[in-house]
N, C-alpha and C. Protein backbone atom coordinates (compact mmCIF):
# COMPACT_ATOMS: atom_id res chain seq x y z
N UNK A 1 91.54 184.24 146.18
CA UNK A 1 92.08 183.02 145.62
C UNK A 1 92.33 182.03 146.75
N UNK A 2 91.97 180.84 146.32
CA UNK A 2 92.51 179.85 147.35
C UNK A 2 93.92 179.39 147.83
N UNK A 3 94.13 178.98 148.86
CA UNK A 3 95.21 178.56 149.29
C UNK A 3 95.61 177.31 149.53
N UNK A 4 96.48 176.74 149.41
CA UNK A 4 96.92 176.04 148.99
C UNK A 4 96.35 174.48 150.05
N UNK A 5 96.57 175.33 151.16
CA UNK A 5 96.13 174.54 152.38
C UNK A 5 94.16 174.13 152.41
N UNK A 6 93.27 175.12 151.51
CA UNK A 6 92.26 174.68 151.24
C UNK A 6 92.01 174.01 150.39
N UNK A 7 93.01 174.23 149.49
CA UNK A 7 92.80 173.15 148.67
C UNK A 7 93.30 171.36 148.68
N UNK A 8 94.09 171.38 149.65
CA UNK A 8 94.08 170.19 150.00
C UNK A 8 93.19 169.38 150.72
N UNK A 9 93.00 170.34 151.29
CA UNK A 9 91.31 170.06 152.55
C UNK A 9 90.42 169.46 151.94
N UNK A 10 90.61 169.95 150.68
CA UNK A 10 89.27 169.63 149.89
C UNK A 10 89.84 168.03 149.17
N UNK A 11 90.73 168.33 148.35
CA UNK A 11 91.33 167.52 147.48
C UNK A 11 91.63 165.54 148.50
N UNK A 12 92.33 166.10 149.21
CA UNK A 12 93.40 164.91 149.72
C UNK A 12 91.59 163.46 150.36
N UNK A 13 90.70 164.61 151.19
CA UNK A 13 89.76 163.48 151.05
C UNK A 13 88.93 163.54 150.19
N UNK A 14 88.91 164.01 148.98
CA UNK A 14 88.05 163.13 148.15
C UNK A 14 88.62 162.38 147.30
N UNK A 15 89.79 162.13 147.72
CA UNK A 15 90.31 161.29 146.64
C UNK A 15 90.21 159.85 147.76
N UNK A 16 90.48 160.48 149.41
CA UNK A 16 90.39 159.11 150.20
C UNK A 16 88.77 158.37 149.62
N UNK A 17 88.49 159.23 149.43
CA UNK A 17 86.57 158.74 149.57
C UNK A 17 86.79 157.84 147.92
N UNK A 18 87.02 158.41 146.90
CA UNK A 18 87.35 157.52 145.70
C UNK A 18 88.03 156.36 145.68
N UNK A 19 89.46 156.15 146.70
CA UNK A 19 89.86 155.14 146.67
C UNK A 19 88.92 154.22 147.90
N UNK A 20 88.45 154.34 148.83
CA UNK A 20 87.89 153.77 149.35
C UNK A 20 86.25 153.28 148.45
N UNK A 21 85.80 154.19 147.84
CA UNK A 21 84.58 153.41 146.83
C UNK A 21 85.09 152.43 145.58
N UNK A 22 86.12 152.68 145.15
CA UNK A 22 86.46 151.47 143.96
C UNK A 22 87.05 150.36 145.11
N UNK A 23 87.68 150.24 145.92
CA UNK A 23 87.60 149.02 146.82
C UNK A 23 86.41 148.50 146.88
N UNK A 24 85.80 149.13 147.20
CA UNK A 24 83.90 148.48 147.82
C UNK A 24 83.54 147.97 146.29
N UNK A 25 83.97 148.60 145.63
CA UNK A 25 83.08 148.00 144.24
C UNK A 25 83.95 147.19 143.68
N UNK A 26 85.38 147.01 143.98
CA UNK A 26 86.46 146.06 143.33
C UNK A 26 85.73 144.43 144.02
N UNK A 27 85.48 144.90 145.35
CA UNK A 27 85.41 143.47 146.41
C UNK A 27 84.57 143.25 146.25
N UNK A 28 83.13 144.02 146.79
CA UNK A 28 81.91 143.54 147.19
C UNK A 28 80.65 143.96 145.84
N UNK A 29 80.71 144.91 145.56
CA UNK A 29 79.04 145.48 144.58
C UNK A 29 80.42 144.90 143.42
N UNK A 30 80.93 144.52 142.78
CA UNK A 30 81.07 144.11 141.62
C UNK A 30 80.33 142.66 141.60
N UNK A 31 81.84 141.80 142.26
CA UNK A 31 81.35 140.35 141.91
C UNK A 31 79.79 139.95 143.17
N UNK A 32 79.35 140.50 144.05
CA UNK A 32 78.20 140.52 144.91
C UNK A 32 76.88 140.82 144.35
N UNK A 33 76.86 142.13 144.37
CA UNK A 33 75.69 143.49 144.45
C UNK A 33 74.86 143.10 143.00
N UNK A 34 76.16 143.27 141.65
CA UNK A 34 75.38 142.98 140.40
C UNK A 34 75.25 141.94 139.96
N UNK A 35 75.63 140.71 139.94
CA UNK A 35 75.24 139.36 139.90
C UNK A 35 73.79 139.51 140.64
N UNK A 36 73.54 139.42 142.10
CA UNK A 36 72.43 139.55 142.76
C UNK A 36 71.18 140.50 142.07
N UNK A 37 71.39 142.11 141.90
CA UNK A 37 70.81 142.55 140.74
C UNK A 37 69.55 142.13 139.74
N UNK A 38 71.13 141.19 139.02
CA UNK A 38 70.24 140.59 137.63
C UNK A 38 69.37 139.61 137.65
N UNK A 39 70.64 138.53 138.95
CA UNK A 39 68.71 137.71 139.52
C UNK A 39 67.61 138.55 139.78
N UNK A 40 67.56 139.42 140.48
CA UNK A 40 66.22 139.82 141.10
C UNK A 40 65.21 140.67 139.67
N UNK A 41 66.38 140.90 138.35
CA UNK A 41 65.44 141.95 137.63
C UNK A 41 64.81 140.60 136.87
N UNK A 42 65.79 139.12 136.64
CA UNK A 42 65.25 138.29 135.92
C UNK A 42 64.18 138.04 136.46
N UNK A 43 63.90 137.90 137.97
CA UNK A 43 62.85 137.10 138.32
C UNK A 43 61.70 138.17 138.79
N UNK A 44 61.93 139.56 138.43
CA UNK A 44 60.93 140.68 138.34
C UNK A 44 59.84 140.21 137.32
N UNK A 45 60.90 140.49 135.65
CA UNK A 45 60.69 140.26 134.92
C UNK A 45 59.91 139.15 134.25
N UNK A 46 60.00 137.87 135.19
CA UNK A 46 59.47 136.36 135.08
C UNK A 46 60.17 136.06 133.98
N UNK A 47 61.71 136.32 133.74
CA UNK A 47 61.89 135.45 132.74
C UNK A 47 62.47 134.33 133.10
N UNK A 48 62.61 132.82 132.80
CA UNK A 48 62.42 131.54 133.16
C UNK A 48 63.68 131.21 132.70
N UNK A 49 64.94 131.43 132.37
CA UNK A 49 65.85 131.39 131.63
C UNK A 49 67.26 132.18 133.01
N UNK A 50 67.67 131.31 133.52
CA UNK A 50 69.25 131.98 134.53
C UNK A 50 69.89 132.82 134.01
N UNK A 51 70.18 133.86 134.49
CA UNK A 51 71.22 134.68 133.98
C UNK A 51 72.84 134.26 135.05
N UNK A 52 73.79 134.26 133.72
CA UNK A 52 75.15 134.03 134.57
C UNK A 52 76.03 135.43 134.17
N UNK A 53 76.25 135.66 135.17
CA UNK A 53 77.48 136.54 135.10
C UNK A 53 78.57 136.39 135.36
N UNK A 54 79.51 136.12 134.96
CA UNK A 54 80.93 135.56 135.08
C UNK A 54 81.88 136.18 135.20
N UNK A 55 82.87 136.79 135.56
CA UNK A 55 84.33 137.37 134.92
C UNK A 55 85.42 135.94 134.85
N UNK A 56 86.08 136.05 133.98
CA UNK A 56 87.03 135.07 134.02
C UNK A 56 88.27 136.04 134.06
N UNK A 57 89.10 135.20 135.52
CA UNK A 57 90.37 135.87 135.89
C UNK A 57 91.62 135.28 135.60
N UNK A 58 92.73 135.84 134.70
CA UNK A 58 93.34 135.21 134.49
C UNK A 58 95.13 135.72 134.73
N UNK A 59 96.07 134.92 135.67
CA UNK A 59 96.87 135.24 135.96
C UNK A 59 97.95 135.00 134.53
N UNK A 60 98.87 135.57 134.42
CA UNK A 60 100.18 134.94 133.48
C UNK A 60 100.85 136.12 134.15
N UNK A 61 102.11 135.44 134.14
CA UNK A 61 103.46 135.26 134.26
C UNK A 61 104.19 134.46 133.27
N UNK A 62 104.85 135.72 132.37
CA UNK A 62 106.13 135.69 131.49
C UNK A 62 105.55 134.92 130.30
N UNK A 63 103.96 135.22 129.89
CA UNK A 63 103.11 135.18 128.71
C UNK A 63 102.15 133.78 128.79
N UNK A 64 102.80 132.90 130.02
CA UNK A 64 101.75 131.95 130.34
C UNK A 64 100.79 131.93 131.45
N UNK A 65 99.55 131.03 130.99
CA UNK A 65 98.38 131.47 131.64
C UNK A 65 98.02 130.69 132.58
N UNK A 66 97.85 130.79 133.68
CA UNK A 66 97.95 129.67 134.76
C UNK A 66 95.95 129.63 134.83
């Protein structure tokens, strides 16, 4: 059976490695990587028509939306 100490070995960095990949994809391959993407499959594709990808971010504080 494992011990306790291997199992942290194991555990404690892959969770560093998880929080360090949703950063990369919070910052950069979200609003970057897949926007870029869809240009390149539109213009694979030849379709003649922009693709937008948007997120709309929206702060509120105390139910209003700045």
């Amino acid at each position: 059976m494992a011990s306790i100490d291997e199992i942290l070995n194991f555990v404690v960095p892959a969770v560093l490695i998880l929080i360090a990949a949703g950063f990369l994809y919070t910052k950069f391959i979200g609003p970057w990587v897949v926007p870029m993407l869809a240009k390149l499959w539109g213009w694979i594709s030849g379709s003649s028509e922009e693709i937008h990808i948007s997120k709309r971010k929206e702060i509120s504080y105390g139910g209003e939306t700045w």
